[in-house]
PDB file of N, CA and C in Angstrom:
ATOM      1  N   UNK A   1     189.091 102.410 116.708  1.00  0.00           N
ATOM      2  CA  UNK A   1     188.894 101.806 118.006  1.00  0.00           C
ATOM      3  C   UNK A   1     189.873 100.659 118.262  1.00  0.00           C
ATOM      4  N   UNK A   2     190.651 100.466 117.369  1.00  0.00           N
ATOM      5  CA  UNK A   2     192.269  99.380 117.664  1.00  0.00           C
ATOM      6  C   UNK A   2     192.811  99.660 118.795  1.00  0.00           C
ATOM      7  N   UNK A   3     193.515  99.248 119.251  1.00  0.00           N
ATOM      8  CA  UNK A   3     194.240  99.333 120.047  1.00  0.00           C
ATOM      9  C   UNK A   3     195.593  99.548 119.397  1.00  0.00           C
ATOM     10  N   UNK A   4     196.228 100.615 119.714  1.00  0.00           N
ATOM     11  CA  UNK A   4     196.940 101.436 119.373  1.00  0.00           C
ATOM     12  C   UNK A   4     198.549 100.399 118.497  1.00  0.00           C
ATOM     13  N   UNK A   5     198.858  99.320 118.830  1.00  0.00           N
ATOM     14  CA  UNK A   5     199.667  98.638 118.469  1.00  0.00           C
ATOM     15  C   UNK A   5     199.289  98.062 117.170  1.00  0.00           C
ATOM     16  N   UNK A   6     198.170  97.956 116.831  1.00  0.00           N
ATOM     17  CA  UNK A   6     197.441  97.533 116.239  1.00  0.00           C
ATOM     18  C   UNK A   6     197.252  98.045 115.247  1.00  0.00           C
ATOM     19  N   UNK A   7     196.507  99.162 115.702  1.00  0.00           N
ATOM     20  CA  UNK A   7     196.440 100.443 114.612  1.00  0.00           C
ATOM     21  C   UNK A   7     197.343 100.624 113.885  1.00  0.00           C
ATOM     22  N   UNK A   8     198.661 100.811 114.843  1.00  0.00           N
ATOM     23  CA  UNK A   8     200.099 101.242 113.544  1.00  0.00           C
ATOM     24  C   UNK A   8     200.645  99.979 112.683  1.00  0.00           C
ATOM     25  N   UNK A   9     200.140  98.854 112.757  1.00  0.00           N
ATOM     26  CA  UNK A   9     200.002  97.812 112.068  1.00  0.00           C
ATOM     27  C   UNK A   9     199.325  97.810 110.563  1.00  0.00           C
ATOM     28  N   UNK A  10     197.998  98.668 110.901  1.00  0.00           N
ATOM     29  CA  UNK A  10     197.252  98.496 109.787  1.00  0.00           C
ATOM     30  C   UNK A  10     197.302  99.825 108.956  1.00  0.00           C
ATOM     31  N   UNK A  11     197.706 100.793 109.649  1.00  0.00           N
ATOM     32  CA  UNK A  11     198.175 102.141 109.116  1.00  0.00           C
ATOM     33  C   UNK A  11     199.226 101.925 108.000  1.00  0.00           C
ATOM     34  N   UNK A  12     199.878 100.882 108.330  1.00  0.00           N
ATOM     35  CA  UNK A  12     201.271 100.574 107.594  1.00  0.00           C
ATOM     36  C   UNK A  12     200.539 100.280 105.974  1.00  0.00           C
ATOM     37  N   UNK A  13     198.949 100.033 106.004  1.00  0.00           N
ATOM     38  CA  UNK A  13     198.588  99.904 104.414  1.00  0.00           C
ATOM     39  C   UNK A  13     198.693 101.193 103.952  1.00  0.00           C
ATOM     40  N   UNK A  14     198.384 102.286 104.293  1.00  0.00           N
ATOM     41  CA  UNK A  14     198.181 103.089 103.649  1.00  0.00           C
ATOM     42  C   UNK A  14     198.757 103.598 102.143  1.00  0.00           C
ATOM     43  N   UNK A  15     200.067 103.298 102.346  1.00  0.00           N
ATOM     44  CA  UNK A  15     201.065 103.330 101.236  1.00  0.00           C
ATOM     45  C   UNK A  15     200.492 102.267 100.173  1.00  0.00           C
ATOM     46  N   UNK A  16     200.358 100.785 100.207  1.00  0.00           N
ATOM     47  CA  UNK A  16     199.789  99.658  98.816  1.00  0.00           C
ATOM     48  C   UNK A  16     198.579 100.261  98.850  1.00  0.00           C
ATOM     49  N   UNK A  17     198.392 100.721  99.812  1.00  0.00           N
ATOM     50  CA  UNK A  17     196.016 101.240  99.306  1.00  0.00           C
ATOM     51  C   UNK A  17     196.268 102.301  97.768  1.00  0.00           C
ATOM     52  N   UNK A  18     197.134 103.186  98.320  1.00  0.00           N
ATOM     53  CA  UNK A  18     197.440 104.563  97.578  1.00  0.00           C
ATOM     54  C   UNK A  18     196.402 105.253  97.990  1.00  0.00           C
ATOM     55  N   UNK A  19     195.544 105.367  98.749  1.00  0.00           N
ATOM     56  CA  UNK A  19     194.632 106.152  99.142  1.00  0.00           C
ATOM     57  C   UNK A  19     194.306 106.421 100.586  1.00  0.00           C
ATOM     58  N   UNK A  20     193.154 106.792 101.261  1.00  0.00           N
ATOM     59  CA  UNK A  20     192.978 106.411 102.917  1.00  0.00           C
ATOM     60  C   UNK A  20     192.223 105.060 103.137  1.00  0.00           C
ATOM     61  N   UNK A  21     192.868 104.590 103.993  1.00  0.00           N
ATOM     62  CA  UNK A  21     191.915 103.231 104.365  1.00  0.00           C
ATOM     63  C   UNK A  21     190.735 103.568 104.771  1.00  0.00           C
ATOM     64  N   UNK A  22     189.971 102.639 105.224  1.00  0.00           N
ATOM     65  CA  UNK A  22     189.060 102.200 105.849  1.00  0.00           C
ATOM     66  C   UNK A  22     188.270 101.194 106.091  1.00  0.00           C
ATOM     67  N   UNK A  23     187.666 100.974 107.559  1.00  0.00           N
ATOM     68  CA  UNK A  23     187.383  99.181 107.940  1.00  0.00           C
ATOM     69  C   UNK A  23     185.889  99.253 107.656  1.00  0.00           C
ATOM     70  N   UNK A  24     184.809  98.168 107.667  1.00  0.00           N
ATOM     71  CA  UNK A  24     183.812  98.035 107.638  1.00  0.00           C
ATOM     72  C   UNK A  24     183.205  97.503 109.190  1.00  0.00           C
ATOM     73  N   UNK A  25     182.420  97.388 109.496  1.00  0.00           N
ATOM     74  CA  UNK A  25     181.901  97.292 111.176  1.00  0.00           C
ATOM     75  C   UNK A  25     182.508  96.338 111.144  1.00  0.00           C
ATOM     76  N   UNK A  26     182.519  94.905 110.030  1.00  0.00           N
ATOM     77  CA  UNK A  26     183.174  93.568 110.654  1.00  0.00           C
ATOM     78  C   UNK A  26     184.665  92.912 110.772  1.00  0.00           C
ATOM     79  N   UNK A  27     185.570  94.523 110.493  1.00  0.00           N
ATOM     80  CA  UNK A  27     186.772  94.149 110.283  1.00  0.00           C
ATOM     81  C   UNK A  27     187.295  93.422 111.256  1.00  0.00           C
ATOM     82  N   UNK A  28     187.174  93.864 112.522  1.00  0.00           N
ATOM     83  CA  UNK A  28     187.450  93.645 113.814  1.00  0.00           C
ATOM     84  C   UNK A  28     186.719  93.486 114.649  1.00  0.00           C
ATOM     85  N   UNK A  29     187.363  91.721 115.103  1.00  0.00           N
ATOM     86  CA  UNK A  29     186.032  90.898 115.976  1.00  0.00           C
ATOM     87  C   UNK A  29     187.236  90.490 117.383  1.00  0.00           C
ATOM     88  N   UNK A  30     186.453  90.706 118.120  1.00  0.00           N
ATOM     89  CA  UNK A  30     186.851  90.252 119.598  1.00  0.00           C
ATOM     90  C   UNK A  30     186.454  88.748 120.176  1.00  0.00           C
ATOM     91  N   UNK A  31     187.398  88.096 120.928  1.00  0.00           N
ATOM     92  CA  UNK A  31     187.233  86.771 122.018  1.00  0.00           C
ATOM     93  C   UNK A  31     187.812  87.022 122.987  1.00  0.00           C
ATOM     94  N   UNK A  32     187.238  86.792 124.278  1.00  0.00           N
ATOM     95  CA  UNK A  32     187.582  86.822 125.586  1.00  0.00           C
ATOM     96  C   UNK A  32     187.633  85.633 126.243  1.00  0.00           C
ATOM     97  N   UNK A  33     189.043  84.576 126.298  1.00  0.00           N
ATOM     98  CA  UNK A  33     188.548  83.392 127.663  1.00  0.00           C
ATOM     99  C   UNK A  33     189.545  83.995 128.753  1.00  0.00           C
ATOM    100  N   UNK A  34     189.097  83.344 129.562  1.00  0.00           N
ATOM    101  CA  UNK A  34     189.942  83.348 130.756  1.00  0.00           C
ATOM    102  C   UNK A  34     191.410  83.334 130.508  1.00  0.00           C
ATOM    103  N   UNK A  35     192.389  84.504 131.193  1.00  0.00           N
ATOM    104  CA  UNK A  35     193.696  84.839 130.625  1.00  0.00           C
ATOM    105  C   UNK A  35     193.964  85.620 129.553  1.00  0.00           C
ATOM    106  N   UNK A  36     192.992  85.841 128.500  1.00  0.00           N
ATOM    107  CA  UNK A  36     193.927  86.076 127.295  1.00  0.00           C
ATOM    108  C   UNK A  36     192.383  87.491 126.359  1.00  0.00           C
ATOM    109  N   UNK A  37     192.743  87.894 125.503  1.00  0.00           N
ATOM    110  CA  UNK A  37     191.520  88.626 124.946  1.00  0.00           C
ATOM    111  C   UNK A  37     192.210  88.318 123.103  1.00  0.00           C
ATOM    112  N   UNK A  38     191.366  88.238 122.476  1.00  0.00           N
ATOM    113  CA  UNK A  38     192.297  87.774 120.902  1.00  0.00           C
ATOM    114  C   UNK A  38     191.437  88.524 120.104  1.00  0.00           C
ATOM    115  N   UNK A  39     192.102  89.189 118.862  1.00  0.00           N
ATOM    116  CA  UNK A  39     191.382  90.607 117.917  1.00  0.00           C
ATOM    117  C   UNK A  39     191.506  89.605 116.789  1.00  0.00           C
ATOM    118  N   UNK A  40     190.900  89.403 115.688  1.00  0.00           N
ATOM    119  CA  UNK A  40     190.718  88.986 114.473  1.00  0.00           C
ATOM    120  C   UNK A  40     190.707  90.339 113.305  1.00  0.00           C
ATOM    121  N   UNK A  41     191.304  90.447 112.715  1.00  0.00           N
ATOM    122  CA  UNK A  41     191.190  91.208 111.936  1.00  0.00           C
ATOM    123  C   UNK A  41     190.814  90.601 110.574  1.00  0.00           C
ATOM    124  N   UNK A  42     189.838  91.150 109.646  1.00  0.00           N
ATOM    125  CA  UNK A  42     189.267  90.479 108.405  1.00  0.00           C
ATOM    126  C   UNK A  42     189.445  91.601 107.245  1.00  0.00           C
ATOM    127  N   UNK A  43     190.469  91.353 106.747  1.00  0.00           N
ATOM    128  CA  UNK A  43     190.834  92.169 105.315  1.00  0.00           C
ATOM    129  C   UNK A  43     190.198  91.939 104.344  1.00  0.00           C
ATOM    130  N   UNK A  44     188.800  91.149 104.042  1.00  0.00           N
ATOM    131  CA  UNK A  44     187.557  91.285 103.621  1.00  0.00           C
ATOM    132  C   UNK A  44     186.564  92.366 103.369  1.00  0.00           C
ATOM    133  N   UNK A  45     187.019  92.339 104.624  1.00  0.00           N
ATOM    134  CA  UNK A  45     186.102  94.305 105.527  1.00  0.00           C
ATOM    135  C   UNK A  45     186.609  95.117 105.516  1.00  0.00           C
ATOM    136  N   UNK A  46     187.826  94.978 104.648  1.00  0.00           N
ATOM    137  CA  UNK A  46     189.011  96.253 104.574  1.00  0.00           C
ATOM    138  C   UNK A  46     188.738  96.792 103.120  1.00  0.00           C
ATOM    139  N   UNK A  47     188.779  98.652 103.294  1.00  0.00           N
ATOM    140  CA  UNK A  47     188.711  99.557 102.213  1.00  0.00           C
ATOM    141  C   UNK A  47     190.052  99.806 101.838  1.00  0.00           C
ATOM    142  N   UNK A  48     190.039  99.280 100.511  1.00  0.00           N
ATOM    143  CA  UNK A  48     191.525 100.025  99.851  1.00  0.00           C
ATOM    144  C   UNK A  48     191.295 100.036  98.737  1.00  0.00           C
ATOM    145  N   UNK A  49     191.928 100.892  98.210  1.00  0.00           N
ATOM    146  CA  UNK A  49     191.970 101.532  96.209  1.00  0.00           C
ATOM    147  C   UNK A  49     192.673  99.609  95.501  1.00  0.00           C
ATOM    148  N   UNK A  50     193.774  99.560  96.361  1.00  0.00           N
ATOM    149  CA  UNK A  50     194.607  98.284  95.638  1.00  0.00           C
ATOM    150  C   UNK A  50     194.206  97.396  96.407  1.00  0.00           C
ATOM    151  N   UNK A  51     192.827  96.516  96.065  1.00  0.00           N
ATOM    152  CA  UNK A  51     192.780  95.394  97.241  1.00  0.00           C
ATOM    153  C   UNK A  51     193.098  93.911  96.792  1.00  0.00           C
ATOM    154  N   UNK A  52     194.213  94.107  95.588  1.00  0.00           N
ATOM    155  CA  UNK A  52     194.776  92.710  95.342  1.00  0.00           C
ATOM    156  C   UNK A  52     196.163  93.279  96.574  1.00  0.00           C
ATOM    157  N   UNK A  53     196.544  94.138  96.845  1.00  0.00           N
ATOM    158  CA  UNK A  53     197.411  94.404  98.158  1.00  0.00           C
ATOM    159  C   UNK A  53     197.529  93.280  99.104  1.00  0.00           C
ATOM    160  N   UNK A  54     196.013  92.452  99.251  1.00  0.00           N
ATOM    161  CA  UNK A  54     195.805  91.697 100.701  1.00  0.00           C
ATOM    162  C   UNK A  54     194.602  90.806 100.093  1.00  0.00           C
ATOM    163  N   UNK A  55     194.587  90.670  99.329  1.00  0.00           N
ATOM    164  CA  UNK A  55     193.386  89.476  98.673  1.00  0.00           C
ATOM    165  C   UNK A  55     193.902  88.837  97.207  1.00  0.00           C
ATOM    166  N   UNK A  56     193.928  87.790  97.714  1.00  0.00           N
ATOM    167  CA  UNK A  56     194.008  87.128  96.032  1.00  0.00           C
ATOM    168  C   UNK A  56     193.356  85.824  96.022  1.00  0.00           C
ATOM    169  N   UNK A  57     194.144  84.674  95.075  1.00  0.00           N
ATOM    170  CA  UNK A  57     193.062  83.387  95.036  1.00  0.00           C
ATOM    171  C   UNK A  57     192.961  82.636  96.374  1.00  0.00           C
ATOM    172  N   UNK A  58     193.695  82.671  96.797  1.00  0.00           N
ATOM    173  CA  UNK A  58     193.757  81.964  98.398  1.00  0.00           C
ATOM    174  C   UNK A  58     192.417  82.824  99.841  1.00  0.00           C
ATOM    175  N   UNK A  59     192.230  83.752  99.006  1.00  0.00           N
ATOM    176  CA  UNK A  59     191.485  84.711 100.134  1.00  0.00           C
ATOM    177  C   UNK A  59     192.059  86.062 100.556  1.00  0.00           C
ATOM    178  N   UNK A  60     191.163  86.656 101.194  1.00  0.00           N
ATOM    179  CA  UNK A  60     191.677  87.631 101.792  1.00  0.00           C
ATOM    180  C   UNK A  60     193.030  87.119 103.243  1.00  0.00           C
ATOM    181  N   UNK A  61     193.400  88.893 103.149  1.00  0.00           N
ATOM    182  CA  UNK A  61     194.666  88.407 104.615  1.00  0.00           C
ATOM    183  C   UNK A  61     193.185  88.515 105.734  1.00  0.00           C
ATOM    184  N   UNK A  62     193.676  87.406 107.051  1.00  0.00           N
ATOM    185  CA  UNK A  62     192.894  87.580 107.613  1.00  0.00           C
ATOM    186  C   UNK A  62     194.652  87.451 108.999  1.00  0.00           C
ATOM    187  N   UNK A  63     194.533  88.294 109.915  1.00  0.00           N
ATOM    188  CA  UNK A  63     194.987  88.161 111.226  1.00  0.00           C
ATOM    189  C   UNK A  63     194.312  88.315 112.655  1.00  0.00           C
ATOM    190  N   UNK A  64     195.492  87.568 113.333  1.00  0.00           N
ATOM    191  CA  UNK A  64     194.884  87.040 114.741  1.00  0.00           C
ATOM    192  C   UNK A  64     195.604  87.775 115.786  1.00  0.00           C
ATOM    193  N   UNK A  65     195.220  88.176 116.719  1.00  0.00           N
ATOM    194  CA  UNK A  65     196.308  88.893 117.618  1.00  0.00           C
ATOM    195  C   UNK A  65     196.148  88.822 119.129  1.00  0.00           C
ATOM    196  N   UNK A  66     196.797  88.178 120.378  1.00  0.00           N
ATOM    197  CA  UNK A  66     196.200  87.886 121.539  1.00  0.00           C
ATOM    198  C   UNK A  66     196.891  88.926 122.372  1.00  0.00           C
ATOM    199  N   UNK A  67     196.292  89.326 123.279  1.00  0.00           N
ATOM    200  CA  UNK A  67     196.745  90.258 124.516  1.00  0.00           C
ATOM    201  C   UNK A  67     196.472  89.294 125.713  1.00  0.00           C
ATOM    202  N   UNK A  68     197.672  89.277 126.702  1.00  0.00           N
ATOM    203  CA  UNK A  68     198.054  88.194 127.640  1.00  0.00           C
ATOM    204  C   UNK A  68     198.099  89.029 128.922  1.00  0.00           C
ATOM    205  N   UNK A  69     198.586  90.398 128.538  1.00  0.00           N
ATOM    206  CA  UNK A  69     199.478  91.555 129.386  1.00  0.00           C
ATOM    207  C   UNK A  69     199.351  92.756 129.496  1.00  0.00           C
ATOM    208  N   UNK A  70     198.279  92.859 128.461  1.00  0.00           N
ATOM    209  CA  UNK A  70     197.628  94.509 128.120  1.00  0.00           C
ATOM    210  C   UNK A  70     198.072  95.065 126.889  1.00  0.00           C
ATOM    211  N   UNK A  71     199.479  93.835 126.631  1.00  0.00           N
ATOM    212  CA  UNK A  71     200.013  94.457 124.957  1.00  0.00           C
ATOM    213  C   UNK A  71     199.389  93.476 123.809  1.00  0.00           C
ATOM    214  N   UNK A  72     199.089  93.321 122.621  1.00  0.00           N
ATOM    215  CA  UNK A  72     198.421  92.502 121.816  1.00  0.00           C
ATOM    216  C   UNK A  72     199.829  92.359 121.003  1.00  0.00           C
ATOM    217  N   UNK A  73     200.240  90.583 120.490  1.00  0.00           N
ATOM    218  CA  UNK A  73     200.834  90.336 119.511  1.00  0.00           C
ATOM    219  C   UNK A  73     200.584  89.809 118.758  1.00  0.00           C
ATOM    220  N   UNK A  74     200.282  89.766 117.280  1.00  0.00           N
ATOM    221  CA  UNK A  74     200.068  89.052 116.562  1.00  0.00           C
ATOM    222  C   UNK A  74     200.410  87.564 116.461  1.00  0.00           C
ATOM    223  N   UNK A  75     199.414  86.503 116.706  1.00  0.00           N
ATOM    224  CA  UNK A  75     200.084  85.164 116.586  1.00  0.00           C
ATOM    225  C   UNK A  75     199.697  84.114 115.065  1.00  0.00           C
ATOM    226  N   UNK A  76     199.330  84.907 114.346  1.00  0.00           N
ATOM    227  CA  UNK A  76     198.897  84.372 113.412  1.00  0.00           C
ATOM    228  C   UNK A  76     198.300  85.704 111.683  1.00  0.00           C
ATOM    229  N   UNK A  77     198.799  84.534 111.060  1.00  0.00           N
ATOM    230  CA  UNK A  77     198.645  85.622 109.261  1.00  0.00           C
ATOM    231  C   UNK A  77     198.212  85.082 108.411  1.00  0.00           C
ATOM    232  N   UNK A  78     197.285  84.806 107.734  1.00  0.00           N
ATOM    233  CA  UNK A  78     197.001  83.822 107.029  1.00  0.00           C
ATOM    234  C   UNK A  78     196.192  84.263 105.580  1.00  0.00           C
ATOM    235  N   UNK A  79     196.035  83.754 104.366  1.00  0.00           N
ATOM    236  CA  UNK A  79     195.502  84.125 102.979  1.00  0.00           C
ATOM    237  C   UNK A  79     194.117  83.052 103.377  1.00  0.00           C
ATOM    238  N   UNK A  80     192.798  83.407 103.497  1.00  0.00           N
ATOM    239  CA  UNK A  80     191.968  82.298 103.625  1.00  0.00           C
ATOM    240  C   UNK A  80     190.705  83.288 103.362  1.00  0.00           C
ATOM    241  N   UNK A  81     189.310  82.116 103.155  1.00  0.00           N
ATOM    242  CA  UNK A  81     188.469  82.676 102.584  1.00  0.00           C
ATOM    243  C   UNK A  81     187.794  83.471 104.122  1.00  0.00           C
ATOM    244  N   UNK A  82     187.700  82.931 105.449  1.00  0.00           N
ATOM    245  CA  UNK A  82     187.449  83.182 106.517  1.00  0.00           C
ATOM    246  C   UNK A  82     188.251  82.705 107.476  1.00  0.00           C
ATOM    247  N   UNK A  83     188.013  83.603 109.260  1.00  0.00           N
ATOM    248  CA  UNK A  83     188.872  82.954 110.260  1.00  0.00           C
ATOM    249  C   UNK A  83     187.589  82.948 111.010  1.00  0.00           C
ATOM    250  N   UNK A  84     187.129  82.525 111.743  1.00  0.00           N
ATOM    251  CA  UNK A  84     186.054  82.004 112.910  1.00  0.00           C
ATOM    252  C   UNK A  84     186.883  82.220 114.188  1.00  0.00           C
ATOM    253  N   UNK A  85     186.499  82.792 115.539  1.00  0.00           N
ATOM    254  CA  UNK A  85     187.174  82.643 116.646  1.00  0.00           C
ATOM    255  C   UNK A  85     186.046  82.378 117.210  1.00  0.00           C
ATOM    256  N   UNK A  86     185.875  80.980 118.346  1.00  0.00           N
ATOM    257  CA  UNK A  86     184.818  80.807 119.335  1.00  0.00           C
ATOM    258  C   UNK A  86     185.845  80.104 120.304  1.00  0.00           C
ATOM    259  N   UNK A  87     184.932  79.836 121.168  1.00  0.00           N
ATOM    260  CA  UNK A  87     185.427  79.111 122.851  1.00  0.00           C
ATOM    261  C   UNK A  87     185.174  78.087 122.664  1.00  0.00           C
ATOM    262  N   UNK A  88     185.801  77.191 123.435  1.00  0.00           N
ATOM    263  CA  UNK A  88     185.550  75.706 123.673  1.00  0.00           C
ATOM    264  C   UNK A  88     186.102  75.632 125.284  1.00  0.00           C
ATOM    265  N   UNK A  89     185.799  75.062 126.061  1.00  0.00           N
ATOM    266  CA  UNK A  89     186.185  74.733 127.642  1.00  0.00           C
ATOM    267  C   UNK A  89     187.354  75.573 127.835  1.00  0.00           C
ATOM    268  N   UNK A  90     186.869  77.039 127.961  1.00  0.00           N
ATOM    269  CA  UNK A  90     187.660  78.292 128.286  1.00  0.00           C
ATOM    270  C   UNK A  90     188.904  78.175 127.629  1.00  0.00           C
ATOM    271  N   UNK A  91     188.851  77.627 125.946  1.00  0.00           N
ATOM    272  CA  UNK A  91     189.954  77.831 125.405  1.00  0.00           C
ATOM    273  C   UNK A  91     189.466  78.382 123.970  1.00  0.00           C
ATOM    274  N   UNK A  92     190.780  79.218 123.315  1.00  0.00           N
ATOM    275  CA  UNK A  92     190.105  80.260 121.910  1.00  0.00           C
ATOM    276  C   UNK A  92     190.386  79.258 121.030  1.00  0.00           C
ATOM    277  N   UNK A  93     189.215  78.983 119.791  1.00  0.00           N
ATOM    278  CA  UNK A  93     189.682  77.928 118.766  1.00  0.00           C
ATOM    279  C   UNK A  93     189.312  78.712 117.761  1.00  0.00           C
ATOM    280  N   UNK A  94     190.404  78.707 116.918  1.00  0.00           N
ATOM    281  CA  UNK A  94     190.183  79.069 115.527  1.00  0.00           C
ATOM    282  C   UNK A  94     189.747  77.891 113.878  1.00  0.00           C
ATOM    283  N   UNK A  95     189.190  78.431 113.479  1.00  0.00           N
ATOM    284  CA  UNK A  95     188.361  77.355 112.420  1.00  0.00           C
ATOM    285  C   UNK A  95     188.409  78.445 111.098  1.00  0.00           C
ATOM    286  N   UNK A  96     189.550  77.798 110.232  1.00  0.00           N
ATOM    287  CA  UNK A  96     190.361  78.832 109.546  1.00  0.00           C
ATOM    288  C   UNK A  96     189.712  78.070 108.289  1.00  0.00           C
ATOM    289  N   UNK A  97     189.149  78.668 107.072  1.00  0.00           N
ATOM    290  CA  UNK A  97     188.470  78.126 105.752  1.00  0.00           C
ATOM    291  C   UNK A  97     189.357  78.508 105.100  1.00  0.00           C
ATOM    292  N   UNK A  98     189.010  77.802 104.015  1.00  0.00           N
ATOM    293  CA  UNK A  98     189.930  78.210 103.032  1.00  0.00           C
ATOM    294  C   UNK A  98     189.178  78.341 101.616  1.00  0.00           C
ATOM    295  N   UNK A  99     189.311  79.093 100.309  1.00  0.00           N
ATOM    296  CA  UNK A  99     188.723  79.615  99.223  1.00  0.00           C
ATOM    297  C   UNK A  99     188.225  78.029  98.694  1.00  0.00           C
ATOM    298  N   UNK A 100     188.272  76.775  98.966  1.00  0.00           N
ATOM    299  CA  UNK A 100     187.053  76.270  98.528  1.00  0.00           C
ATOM    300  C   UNK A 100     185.959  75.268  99.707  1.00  0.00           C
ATOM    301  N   UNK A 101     186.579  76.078 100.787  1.00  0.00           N
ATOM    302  CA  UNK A 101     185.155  75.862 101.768  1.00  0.00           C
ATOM    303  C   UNK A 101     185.633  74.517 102.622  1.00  0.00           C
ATOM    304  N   UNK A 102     186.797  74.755 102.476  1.00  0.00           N
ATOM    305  CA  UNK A 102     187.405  73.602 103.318  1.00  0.00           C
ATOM    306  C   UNK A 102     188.175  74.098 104.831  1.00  0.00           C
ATOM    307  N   UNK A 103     187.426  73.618 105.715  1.00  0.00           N
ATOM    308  CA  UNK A 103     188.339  74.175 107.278  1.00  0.00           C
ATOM    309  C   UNK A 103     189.194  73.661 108.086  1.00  0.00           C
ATOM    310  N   UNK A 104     189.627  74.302 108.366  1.00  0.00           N
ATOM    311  CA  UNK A 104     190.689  73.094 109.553  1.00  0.00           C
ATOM    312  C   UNK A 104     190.967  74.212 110.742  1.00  0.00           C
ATOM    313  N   UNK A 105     190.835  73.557 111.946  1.00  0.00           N
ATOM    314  CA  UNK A 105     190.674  73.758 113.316  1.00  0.00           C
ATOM    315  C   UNK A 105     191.578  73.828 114.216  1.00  0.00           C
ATOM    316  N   UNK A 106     191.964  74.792 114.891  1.00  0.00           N
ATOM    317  CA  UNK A 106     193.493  74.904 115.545  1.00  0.00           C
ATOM    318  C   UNK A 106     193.052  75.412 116.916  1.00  0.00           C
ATOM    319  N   UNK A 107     193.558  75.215 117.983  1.00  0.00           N
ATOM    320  CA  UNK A 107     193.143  75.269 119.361  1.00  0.00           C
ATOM    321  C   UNK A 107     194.122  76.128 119.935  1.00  0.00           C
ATOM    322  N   UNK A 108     193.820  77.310 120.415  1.00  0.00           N
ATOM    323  CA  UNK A 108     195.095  78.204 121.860  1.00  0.00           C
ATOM    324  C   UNK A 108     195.534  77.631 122.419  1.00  0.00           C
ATOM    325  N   UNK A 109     197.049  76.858 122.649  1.00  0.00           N
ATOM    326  CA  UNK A 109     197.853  76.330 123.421  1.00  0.00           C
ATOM    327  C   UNK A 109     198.498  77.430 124.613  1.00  0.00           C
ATOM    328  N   UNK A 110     198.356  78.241 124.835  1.00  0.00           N
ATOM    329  CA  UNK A 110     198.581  78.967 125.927  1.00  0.00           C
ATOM    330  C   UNK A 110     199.585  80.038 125.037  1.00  0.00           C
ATOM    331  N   UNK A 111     200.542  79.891 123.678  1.00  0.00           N
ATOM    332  CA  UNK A 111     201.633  80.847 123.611  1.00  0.00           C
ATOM    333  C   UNK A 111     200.920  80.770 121.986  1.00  0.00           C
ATOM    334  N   UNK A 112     200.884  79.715 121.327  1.00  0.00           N
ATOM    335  CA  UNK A 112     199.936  80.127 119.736  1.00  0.00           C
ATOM    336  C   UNK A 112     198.801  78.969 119.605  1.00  0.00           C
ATOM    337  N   UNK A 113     198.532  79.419 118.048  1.00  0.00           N
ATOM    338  CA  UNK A 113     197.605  77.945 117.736  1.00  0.00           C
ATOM    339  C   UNK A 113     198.191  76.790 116.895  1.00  0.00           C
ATOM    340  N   UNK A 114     197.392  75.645 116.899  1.00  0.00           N
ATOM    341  CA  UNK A 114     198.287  74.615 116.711  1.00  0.00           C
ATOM    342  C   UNK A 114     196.669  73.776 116.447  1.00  0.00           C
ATOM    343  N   UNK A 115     197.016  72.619 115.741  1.00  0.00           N
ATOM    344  CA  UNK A 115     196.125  71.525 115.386  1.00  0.00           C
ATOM    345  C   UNK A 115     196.096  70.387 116.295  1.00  0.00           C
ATOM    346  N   UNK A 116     195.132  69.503 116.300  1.00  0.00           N
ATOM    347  CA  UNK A 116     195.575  68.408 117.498  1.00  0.00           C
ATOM    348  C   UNK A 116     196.207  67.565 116.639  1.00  0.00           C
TER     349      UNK A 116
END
């Protein structure tokens, strides 16, 4: 159910899996504010044979991806234990953890995210 840009993104594991992928219901989480729609992807929730591929001590890969235009680009890649996407005054904030439970908070500036 990706959106097709997307998809051939994550298709691209297939080769480090050595096997067929597959996501778990929470791989892929959606945010909608005004202007923009943003996909989270959680390589947590990701099936693979080799899953030091995309997980190690830092966390799993977790990515971010916003559609502005109907096309989605990735604006963000990160090794962390979790990514959080919620709203704040019709803006997307991400609240990115890290493997010992420590977060730090980055706000949608209109083109990526950024810290205050």
């Amino acid at each position: 159910m990706l959106p097709p840009e997307i998809r051939a993104d994550v298709r691209k594991w297939d080769a480090a899996c050595g096997a067929p992928i597959a996501a778990a219901q929470r791989f892929a989480l959606y945010l909608t504010v005004p202007g923009a729609q943003f996909l989270a992807l959680h390589f947590d929730d990701f099936r693979c044979r080799n899953r030091t591929a995309y997980c190690g001590s830092a966390g799993c890969l977790h990515e971010v991806y916003v559609s502005t235009s109907g096309r989605y680009r990735r604006v963000l890649s990160v090794h962390a234990s979790d990514v959080r996407l919620s709203s704040s005054h019709d803006r997307a904030v991400l609240e990115v953890v890290d493997g010992r439970g420590t977060s730090r908070t980055l706000w949608w500036n209109g083109s990526r995210f950024v810290g205050r």
